[in-house]
N, C-alpha and C. Protein backbone atom coordinates (compact mmCIF):
# COMPACT_ATOMS: atom_id res chain seq x y z
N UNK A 1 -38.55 43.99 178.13
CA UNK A 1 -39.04 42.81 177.44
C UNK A 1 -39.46 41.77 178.50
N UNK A 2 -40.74 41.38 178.42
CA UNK A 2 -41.10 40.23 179.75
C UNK A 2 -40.15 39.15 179.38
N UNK A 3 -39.59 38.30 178.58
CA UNK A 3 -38.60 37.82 178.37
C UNK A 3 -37.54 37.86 179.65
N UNK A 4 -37.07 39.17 179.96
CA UNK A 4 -35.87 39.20 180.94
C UNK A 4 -36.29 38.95 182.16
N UNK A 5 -37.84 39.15 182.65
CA UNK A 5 -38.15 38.89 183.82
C UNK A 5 -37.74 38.26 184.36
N UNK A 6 -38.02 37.46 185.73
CA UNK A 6 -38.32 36.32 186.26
C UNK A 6 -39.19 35.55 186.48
N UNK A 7 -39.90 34.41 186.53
CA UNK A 7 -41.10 33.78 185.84
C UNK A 7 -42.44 34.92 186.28
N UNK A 8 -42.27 34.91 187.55
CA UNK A 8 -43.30 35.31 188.37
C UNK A 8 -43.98 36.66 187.89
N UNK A 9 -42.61 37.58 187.73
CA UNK A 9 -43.25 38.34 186.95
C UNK A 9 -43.64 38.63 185.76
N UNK A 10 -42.64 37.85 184.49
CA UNK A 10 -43.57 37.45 183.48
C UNK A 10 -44.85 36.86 183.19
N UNK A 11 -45.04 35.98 184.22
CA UNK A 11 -46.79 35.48 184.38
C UNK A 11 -47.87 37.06 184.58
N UNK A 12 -47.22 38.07 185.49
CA UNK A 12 -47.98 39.05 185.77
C UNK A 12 -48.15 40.36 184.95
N UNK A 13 -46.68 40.51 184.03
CA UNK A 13 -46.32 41.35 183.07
C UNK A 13 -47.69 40.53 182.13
N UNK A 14 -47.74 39.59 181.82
CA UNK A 14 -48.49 38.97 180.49
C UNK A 14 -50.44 39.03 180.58
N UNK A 15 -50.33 39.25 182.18
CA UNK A 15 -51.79 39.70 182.63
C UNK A 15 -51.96 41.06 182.68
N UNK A 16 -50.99 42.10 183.72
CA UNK A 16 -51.31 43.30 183.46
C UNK A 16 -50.65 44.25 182.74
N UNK A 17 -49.42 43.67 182.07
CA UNK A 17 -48.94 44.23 181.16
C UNK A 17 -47.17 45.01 181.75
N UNK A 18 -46.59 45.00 181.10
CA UNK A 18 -45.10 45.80 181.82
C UNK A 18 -45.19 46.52 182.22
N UNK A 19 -45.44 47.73 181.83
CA UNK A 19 -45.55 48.81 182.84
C UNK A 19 -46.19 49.23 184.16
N UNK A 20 -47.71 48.12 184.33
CA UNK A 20 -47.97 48.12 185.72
C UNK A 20 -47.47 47.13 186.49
N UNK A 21 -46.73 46.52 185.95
CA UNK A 21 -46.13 45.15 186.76
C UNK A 21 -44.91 45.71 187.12
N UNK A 22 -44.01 46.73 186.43
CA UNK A 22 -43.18 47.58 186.86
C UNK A 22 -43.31 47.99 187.79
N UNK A 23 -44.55 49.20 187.61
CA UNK A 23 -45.01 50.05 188.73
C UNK A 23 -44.86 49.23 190.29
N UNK A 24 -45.60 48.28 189.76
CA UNK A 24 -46.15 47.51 191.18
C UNK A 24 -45.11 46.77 191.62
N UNK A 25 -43.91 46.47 191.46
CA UNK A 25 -42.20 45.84 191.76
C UNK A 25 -42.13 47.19 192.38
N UNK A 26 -41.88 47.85 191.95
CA UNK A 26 -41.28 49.25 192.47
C UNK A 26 -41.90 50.23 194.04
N UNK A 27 -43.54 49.57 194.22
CA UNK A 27 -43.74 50.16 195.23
C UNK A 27 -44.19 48.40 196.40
N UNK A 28 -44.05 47.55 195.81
CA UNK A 28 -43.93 46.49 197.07
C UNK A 28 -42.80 45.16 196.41
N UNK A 29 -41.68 45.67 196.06
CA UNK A 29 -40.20 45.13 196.13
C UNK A 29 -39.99 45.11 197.75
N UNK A 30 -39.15 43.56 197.48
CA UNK A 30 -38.82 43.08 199.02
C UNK A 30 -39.55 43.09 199.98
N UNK A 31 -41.23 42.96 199.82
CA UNK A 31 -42.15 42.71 200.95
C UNK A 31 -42.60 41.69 200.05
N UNK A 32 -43.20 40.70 201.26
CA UNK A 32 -43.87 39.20 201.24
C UNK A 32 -44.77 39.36 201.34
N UNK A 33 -45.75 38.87 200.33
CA UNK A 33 -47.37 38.61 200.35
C UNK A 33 -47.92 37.34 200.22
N UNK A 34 -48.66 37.17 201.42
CA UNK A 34 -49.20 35.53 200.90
C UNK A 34 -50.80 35.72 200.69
N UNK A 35 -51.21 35.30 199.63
CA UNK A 35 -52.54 35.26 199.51
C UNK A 35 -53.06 34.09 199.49
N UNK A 36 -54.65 34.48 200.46
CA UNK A 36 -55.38 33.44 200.07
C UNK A 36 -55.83 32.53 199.94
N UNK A 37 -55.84 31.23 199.73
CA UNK A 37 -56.89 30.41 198.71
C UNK A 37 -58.29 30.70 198.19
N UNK A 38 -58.99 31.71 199.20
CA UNK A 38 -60.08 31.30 198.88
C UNK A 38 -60.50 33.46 198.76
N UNK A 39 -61.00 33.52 197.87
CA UNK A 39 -60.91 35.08 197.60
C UNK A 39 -61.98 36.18 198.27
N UNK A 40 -63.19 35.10 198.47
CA UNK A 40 -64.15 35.59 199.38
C UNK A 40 -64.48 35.71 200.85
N UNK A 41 -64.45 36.22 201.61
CA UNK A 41 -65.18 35.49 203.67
C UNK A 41 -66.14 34.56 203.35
N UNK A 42 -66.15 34.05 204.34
CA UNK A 42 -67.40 33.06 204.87
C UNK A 42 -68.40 33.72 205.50
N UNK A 43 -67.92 35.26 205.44
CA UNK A 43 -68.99 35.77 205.78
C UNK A 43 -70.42 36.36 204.34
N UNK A 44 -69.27 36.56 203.47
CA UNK A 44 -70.20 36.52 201.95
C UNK A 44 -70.82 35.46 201.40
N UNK A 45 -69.71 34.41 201.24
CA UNK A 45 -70.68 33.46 201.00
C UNK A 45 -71.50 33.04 201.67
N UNK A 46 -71.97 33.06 202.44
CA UNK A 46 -73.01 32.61 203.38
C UNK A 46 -74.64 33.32 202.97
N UNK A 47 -73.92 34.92 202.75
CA UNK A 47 -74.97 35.55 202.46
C UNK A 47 -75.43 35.40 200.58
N UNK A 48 -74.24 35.49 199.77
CA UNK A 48 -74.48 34.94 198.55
C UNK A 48 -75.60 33.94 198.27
N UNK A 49 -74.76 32.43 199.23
CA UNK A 49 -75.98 31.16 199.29
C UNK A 49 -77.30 31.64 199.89
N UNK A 50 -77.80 32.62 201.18
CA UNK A 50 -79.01 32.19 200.96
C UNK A 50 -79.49 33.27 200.32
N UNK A 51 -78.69 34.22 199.68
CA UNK A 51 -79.57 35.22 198.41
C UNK A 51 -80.01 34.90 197.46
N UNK A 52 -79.56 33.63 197.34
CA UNK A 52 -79.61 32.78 195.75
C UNK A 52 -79.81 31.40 196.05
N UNK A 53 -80.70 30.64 197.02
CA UNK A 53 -80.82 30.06 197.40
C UNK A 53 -81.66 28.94 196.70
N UNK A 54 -82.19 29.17 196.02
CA UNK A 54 -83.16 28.82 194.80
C UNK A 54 -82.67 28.28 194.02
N UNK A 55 -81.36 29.00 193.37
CA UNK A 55 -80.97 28.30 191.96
C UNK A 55 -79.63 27.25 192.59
N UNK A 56 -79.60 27.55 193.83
CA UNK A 56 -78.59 26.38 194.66
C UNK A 56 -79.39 25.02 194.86
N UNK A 57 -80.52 25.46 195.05
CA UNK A 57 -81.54 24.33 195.20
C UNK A 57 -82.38 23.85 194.25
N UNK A 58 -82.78 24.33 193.26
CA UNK A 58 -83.51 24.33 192.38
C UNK A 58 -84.88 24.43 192.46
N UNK A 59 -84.94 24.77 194.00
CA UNK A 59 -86.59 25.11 194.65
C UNK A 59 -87.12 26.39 194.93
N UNK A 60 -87.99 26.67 194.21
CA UNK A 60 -88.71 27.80 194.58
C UNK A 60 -89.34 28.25 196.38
């Protein structure tokens, strides 16, 4: 029951559901992960902006 969890993983049970939130306790329990802020490189966005450079600018 996500109920018994602990928050953290009730937040994740309620996204991917118990049984893969199980799964996934079970093969990285007791290792530390820090993620992030920002989900992309600066090397994508860079290329994103000038692929789409147009509707960033509104100039043809």
């Amino acid at each position: 029951m996500i109920s018994d969890y602990k928050k953290t993983y009730q937040e994740m049970a309620a996204l991917i559901g118990e049984q893969r939130t199980s799964k996934l306790f079970e093969i990285v329990r007791s290792t530390k992960y820090d993620f992030s802020m920002r989900l992309y490189s600066k090397e994508y966005c860079k290329y994103h902006i000038l692929k789409n450079k147009t509707w960033f600018t509104g100039k043809l």
